[in-house]
N, C-alpha and C. Protein backbone atom coordinates (compact mmCIF):
# COMPACT_ATOMS: atom_id res chain seq x y z
N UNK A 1 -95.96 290.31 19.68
CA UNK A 1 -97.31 290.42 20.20
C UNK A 1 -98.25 289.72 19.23
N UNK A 2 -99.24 289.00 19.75
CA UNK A 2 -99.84 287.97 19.03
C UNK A 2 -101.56 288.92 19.18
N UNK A 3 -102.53 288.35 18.12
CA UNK A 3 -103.73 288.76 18.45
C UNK A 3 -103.94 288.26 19.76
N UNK A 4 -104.52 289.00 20.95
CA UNK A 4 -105.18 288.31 22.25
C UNK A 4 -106.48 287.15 21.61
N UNK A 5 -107.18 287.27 21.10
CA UNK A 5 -108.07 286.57 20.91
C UNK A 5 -108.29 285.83 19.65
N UNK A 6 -107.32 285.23 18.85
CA UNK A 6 -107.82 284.79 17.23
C UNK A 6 -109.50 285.21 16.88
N UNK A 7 -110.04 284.24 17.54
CA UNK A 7 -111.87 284.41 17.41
C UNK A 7 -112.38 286.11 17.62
N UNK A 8 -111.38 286.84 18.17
CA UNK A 8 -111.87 288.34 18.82
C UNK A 8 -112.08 289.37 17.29
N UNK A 9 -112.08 290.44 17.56
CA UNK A 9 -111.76 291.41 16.63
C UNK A 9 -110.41 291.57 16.02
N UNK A 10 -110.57 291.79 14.69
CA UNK A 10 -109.51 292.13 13.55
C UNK A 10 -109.07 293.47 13.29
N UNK A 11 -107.98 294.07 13.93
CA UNK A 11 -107.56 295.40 13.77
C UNK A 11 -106.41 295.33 13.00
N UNK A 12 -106.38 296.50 11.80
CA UNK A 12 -105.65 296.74 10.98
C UNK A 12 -105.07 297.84 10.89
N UNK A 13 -103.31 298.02 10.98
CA UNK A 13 -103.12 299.58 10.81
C UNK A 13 -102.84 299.95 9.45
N UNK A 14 -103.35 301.29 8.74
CA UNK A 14 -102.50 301.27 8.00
C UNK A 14 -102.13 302.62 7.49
N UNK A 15 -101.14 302.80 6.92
CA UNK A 15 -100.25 303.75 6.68
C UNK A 15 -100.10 304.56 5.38
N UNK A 16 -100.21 304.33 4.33
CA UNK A 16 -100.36 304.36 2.68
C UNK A 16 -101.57 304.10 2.57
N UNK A 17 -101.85 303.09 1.35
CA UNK A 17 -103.19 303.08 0.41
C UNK A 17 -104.18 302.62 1.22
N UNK A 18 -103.90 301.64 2.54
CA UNK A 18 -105.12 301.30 3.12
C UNK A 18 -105.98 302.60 4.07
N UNK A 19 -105.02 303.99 4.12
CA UNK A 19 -106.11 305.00 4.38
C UNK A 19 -107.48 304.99 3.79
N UNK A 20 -107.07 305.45 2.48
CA UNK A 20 -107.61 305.83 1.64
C UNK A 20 -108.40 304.37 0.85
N UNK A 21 -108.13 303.56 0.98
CA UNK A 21 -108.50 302.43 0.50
C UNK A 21 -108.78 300.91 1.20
N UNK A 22 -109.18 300.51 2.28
CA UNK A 22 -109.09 299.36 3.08
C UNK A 22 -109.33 298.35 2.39
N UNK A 23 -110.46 298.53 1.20
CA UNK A 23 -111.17 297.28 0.73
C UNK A 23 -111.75 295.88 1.45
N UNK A 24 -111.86 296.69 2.25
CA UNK A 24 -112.81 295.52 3.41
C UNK A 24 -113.64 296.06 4.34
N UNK A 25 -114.65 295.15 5.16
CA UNK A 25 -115.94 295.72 5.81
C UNK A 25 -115.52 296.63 7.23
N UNK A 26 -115.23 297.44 7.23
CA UNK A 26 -115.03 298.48 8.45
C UNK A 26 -115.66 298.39 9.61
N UNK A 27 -115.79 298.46 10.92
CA UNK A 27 -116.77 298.78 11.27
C UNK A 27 -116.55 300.04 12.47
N UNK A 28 -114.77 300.37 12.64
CA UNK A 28 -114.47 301.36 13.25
C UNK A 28 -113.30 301.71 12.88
N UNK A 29 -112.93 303.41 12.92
CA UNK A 29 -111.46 303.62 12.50
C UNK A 29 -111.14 305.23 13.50
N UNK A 30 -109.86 304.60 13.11
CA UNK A 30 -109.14 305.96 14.21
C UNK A 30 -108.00 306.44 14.05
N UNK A 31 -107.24 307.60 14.10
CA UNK A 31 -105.93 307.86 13.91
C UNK A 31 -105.81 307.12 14.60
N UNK A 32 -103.61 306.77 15.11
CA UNK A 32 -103.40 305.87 15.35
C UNK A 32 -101.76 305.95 15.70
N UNK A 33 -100.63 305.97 16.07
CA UNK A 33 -99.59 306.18 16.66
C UNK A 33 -98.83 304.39 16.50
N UNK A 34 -97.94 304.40 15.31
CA UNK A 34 -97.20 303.10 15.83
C UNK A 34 -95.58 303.57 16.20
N UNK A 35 -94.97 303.17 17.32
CA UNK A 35 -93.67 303.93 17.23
C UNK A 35 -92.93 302.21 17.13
N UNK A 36 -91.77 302.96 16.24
CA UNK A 36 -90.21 302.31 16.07
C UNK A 36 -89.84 302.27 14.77
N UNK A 37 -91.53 302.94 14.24
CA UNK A 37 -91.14 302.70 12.47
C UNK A 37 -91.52 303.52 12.20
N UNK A 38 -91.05 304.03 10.93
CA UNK A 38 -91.35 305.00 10.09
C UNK A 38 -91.99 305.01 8.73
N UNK A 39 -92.52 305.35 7.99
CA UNK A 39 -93.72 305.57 6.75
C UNK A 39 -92.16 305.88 5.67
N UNK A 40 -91.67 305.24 4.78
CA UNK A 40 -91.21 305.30 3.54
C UNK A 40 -91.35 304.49 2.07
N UNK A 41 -91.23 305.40 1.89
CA UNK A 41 -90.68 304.91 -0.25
C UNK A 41 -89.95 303.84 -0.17
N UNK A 42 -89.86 303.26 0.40
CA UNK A 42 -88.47 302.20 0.36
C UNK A 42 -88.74 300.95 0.16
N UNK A 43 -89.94 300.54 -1.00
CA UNK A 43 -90.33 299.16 -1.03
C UNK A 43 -90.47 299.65 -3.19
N UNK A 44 -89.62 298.75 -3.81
CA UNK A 44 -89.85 299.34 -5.36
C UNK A 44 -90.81 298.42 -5.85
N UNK A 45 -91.91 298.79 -6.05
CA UNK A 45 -93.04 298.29 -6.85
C UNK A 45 -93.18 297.95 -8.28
N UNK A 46 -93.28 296.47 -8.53
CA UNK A 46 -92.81 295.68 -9.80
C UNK A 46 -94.83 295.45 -10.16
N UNK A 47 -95.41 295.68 -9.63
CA UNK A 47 -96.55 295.36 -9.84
C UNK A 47 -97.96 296.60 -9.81
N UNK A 48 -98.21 296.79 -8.61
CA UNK A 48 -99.24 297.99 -8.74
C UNK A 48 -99.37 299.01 -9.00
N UNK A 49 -97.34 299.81 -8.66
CA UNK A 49 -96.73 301.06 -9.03
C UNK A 49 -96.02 301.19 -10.13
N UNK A 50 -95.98 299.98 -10.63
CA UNK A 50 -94.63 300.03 -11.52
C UNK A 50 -94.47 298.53 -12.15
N UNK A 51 -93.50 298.59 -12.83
CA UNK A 51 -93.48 297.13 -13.32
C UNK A 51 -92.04 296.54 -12.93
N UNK A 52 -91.66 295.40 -13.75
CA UNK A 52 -90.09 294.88 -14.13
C UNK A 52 -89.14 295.53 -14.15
N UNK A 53 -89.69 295.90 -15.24
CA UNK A 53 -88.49 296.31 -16.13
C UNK A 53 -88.53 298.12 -15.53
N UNK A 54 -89.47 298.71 -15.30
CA UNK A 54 -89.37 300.05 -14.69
C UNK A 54 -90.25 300.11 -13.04
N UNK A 55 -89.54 300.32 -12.11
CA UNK A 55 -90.13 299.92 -11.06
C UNK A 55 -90.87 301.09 -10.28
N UNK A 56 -92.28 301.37 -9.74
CA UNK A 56 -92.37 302.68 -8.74
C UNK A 56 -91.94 302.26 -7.49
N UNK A 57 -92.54 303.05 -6.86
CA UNK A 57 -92.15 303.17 -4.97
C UNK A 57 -93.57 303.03 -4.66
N UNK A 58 -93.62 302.18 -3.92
CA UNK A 58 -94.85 302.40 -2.41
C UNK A 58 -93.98 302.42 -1.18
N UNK A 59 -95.13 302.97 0.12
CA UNK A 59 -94.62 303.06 1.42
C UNK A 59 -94.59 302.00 1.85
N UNK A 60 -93.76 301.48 2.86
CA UNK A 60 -93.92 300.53 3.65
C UNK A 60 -93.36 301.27 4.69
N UNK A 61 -93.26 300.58 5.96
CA UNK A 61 -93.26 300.67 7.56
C UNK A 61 -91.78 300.01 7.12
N UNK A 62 -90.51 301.32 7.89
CA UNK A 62 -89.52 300.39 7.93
C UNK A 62 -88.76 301.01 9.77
N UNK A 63 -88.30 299.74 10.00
CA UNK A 63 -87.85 300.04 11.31
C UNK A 63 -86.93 301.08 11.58
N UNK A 64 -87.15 301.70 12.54
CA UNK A 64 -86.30 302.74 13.34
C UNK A 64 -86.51 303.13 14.38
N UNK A 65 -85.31 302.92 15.31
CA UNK A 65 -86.04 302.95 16.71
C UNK A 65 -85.92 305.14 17.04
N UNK A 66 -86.88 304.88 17.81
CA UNK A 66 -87.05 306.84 18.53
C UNK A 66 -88.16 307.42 17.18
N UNK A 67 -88.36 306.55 16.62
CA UNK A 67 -88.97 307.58 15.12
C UNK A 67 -90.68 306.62 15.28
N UNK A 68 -91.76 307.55 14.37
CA UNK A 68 -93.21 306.85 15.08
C UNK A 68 -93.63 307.43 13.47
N UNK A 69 -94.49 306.40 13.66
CA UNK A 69 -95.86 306.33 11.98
C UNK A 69 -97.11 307.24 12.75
N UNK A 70 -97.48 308.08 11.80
CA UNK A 70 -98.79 308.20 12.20
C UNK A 70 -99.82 307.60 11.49
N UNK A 71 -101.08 306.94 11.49
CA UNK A 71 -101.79 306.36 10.25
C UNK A 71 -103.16 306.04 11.36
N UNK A 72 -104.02 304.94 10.44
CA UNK A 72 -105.44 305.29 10.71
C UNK A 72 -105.43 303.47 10.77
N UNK A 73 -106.12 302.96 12.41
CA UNK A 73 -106.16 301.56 12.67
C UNK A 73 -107.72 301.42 12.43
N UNK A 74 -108.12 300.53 11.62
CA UNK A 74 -109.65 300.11 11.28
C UNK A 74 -109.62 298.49 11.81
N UNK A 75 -110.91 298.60 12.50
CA UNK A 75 -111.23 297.45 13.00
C UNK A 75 -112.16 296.59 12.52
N UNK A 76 -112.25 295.44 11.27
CA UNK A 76 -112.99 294.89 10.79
C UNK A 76 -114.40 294.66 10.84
N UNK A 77 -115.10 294.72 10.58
CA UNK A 77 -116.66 294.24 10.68
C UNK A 77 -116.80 293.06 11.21
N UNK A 78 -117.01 292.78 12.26
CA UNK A 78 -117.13 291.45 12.96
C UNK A 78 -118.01 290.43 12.25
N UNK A 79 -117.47 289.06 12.22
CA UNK A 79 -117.83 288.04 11.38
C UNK A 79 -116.73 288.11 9.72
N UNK A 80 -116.02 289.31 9.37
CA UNK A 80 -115.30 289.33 8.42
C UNK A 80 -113.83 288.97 8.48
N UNK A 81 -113.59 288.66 9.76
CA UNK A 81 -112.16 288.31 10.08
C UNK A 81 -111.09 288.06 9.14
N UNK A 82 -111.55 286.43 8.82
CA UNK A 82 -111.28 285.53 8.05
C UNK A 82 -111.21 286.11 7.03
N UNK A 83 -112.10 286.65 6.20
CA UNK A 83 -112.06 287.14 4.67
C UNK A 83 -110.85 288.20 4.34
N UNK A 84 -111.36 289.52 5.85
CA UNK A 84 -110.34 290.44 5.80
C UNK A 84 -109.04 290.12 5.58
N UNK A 85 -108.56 289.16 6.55
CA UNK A 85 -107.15 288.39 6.04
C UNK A 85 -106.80 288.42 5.03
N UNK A 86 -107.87 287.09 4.28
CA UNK A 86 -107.43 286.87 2.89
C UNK A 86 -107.13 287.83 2.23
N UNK A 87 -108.37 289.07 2.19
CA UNK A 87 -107.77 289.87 0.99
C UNK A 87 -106.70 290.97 1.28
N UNK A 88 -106.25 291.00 2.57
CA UNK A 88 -105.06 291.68 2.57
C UNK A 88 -103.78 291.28 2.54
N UNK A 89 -104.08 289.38 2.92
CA UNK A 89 -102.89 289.35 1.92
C UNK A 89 -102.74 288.80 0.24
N UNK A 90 -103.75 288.53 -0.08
CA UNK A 90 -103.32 288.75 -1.25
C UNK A 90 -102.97 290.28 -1.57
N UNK A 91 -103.58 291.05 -1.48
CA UNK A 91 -102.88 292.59 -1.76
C UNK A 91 -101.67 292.77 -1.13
N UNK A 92 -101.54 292.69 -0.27
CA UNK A 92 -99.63 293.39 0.47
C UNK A 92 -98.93 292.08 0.69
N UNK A 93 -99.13 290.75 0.34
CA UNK A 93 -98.27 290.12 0.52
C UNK A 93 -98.21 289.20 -1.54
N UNK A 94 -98.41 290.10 -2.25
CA UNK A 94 -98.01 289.74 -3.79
C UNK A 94 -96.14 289.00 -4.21
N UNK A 95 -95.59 290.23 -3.19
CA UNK A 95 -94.30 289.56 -3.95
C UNK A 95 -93.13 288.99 -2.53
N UNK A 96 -93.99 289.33 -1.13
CA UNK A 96 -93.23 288.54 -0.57
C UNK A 96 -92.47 289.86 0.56
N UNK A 97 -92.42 291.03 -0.42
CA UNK A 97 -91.29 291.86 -0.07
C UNK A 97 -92.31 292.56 1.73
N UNK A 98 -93.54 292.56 1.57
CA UNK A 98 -93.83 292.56 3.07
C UNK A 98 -94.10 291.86 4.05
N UNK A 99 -93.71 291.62 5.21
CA UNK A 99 -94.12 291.00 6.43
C UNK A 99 -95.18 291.17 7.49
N UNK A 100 -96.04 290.41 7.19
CA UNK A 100 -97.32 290.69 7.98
C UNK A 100 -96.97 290.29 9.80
N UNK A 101 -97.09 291.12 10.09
CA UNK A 101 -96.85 291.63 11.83
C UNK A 101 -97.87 292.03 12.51
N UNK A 102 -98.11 291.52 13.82
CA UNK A 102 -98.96 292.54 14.97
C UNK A 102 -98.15 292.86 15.68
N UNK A 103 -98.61 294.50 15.50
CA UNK A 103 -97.64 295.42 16.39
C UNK A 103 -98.93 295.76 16.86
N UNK A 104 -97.77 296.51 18.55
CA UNK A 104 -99.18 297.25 18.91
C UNK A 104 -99.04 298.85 18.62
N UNK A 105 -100.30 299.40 18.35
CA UNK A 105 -100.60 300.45 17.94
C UNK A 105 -101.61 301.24 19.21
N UNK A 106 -100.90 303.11 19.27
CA UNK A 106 -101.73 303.92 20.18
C UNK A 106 -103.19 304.37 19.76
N UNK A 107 -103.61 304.51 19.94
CA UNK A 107 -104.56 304.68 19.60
C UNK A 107 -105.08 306.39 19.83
N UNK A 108 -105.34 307.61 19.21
CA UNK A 108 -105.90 308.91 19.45
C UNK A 108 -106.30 308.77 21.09
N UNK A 109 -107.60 308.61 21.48
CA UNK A 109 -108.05 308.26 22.39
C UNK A 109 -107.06 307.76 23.61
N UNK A 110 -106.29 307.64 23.52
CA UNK A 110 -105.57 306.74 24.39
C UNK A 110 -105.66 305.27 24.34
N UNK A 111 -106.40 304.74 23.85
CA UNK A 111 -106.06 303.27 24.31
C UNK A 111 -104.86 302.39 23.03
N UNK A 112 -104.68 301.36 23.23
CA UNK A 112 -103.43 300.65 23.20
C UNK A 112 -104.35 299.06 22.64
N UNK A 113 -103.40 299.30 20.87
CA UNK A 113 -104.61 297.47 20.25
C UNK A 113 -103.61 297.00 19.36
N UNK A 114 -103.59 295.81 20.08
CA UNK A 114 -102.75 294.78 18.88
C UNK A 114 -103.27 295.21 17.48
N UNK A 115 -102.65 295.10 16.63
CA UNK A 115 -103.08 295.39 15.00
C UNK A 115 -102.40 295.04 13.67
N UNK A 116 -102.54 294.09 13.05
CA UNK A 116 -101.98 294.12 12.01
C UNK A 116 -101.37 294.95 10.99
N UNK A 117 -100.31 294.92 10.65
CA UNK A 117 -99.48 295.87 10.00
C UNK A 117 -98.65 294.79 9.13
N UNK A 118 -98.43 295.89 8.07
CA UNK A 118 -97.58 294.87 6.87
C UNK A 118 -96.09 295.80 7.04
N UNK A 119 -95.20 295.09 7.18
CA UNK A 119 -93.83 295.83 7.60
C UNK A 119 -93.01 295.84 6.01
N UNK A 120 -91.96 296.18 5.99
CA UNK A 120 -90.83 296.01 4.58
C UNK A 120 -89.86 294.54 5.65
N UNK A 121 -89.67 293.75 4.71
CA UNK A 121 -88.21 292.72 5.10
C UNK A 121 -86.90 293.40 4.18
N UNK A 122 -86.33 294.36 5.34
CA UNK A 122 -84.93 294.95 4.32
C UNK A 122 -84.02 293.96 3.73
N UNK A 123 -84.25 293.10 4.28
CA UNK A 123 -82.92 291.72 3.23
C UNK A 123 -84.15 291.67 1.84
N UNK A 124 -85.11 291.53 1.69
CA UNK A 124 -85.89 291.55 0.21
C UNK A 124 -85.08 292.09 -1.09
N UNK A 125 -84.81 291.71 -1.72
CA UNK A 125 -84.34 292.31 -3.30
C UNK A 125 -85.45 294.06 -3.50
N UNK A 126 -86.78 293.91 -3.33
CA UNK A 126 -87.32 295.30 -3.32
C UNK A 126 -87.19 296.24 -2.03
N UNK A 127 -86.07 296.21 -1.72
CA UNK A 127 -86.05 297.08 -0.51
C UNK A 127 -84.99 298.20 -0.86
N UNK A 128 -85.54 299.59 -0.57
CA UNK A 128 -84.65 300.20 -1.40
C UNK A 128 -84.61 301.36 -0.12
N UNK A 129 -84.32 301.24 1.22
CA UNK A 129 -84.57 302.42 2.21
C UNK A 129 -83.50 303.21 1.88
N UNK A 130 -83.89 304.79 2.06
CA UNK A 130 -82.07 305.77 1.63
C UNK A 130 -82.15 306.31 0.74
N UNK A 131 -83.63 306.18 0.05
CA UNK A 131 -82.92 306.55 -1.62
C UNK A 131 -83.39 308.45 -0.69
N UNK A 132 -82.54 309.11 -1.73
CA UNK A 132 -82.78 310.45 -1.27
C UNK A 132 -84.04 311.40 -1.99
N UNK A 133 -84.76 312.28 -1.34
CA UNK A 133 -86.11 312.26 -1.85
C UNK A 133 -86.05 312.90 -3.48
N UNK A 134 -85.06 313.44 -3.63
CA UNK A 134 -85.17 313.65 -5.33
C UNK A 134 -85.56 312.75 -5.93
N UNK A 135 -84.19 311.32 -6.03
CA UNK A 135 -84.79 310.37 -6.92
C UNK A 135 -86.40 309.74 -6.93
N UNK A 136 -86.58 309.57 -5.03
CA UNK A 136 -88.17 309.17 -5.37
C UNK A 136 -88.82 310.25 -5.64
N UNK A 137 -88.71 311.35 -6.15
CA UNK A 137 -89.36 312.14 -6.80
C UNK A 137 -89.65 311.90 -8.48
N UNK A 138 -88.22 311.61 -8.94
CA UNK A 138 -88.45 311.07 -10.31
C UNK A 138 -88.85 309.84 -11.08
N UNK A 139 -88.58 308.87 -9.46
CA UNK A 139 -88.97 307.27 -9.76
C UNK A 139 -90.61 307.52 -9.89
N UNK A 140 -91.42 307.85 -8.60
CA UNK A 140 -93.06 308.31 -8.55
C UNK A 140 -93.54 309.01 -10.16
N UNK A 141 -92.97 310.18 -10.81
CA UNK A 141 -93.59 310.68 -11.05
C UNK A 141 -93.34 310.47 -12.85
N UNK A 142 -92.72 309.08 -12.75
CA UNK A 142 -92.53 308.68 -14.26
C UNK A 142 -93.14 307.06 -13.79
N UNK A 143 -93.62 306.44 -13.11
CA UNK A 143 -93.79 304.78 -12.38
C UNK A 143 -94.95 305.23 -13.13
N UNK A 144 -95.49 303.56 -13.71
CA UNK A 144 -96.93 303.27 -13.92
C UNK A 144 -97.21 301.86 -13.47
N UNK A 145 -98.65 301.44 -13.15
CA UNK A 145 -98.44 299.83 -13.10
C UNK A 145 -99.61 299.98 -13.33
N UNK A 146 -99.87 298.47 -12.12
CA UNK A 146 -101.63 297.90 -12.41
C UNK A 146 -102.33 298.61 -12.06
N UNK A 147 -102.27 299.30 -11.26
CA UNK A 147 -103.12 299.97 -10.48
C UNK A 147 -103.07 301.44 -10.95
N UNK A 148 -102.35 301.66 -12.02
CA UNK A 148 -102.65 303.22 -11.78
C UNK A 148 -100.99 303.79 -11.99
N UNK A 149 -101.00 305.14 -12.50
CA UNK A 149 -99.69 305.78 -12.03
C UNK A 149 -99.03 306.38 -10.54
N UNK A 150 -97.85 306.01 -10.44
CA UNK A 150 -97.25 305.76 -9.07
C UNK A 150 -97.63 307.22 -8.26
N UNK A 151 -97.62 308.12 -9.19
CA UNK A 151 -98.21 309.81 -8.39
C UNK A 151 -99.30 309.60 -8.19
N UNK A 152 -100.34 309.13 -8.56
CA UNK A 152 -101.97 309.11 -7.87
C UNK A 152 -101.54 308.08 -6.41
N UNK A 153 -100.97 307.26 -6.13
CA UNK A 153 -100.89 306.69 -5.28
C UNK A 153 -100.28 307.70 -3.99
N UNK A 154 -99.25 308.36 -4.48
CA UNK A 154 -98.56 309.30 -3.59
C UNK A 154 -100.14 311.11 -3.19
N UNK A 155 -100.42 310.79 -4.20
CA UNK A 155 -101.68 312.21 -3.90
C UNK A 155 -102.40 311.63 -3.15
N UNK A 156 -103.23 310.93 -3.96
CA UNK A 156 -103.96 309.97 -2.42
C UNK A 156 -103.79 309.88 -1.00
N UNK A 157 -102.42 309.42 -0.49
CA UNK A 157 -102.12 308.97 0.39
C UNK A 157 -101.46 310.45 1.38
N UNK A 158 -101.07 311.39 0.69
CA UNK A 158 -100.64 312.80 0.92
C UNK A 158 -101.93 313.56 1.42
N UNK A 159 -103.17 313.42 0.48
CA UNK A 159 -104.25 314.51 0.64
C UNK A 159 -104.98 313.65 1.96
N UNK A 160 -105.06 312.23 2.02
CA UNK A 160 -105.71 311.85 2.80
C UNK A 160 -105.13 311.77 4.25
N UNK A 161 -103.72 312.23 4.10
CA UNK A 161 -103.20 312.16 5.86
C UNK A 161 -103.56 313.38 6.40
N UNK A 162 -103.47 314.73 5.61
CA UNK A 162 -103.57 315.92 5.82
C UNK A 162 -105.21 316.77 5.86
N UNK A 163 -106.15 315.57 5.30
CA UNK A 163 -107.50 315.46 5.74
C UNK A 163 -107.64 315.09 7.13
N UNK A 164 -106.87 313.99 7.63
CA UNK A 164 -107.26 313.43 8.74
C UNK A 164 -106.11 314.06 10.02
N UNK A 165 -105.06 315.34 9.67
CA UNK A 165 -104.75 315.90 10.39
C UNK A 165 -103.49 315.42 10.89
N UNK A 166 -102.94 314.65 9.97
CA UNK A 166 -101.49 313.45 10.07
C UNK A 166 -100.55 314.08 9.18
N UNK A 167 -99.68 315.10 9.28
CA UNK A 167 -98.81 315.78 8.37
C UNK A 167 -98.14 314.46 8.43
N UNK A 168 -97.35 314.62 7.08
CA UNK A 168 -96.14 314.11 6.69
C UNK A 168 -95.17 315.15 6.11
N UNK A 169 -94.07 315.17 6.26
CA UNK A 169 -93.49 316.35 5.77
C UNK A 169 -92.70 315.91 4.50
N UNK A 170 -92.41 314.68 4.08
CA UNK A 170 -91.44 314.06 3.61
C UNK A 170 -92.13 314.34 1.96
N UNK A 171 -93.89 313.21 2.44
CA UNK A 171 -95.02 313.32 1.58
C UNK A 171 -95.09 314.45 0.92
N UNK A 172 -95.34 315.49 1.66
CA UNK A 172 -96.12 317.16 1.23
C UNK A 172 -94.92 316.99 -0.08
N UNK A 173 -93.38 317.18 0.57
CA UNK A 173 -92.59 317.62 -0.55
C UNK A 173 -92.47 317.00 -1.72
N UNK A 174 -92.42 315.65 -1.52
CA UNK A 174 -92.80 314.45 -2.96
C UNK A 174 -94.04 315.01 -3.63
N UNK A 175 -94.79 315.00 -2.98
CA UNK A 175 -96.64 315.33 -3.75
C UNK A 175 -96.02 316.78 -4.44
N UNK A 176 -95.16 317.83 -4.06
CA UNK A 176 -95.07 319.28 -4.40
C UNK A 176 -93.98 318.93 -5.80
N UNK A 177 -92.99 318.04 -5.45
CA UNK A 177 -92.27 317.77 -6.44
C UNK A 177 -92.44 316.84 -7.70
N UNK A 178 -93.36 315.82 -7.24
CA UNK A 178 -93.53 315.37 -8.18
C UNK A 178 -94.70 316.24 -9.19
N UNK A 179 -95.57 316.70 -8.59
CA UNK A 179 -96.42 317.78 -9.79
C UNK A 179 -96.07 318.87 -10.40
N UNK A 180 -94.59 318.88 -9.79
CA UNK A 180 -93.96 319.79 -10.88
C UNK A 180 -93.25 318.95 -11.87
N UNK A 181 -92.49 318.02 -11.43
CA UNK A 181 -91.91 317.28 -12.78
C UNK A 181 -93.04 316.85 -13.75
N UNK A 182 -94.07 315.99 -12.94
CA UNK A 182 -95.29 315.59 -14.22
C UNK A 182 -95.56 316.65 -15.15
N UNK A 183 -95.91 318.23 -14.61
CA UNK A 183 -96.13 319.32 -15.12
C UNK A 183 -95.64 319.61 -16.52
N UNK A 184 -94.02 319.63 -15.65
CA UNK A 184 -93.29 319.98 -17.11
C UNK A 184 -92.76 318.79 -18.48
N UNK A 185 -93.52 317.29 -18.07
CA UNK A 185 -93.41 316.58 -19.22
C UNK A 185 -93.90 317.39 -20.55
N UNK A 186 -93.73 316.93 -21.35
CA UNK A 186 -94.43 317.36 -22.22
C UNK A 186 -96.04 316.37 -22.98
């Protein structure tokens, strides 16, 4: 599915940090229903979560058919199209490991909008789907990068689905587990 209109409106879904973070001009947003994929840890972060030599986890969208994302589609500020692009992909397309896609996305309301989404490419070297939620419990809650340590990324993205009424169940238990391991560092 292609944008209907290049020149039209710019809709973006997103799933992780762009809840909580779009970094671009908004001018409408909505929960949001994408089905065939699912919200995981399964992308290892050499850069914002983590580094090289020690890698975190971010979410990416990885395929599965019968299984559905819940997340929040924002529709650009008209006249920002162009820009919006740019800066999302320089942000989600850094190392390659995501694929920028229009899927279509449900919309709360009922209606139905092409939307940009950044997917995982499982042949990628950072593709890590499977790991079982312990380890990304211990990968998150020891990860640091550019952006920050890999658990603020996971709180964030945890407190802000469950603000907007989007359980994750997978999330809750990572966010529960990893503040106990951080806890008991010393």
């Amino acid at each position: 599915m292609q944008r209907s209109d290049p020149d039209g409106p710019l809709w973006v879904f997103g799933y992780g940090s762009l809840i909580w973070h779009p970094d671009f001009p908004v001018a409408e947003q909505t929960p949001a229903r994408l089905h065939h994929w699912h919200r995981s840890f399964c992308m290892r972060s050499v850069h914002h979560r983590g580094t090289a030599a020690a890698p975190g986890l971010v979410l990416a969208l990885d395929a599965a058919p019968d299984t559905h994302c819940d997340g929040v589609v924002f529709r650009a500020e008209p006249g920002t199209e162009g820009e919006t692009l740019d800066r999302l992909r320089a942000r989600e397309l850094i190392s390659s490991a995501y694929v920028e896609r229009i899927l279509e996305v449900a919309l709360h309301d009922g209606r139905r909008q092409a939307a940009v989404a950044y997917v995982i490419d499982p042949a990628h070297v950072q593709y890590c789907g499977g790991l079982p939620l312990e380890e990304q419990a211990q990968i998150i809650a020891h990860a640091h990068g550019g952006r920050g340590p890999n658990r603020k990324y996971l709180y964030n993205t945890a407190r802000h689905l469950a603000e907007l009424g989007l359980p994750d169940a997978d999330l809750d238990w990572l966010a529960d587990r990893v503040a106990r391991i951080a806890a008991a560092r010393p």
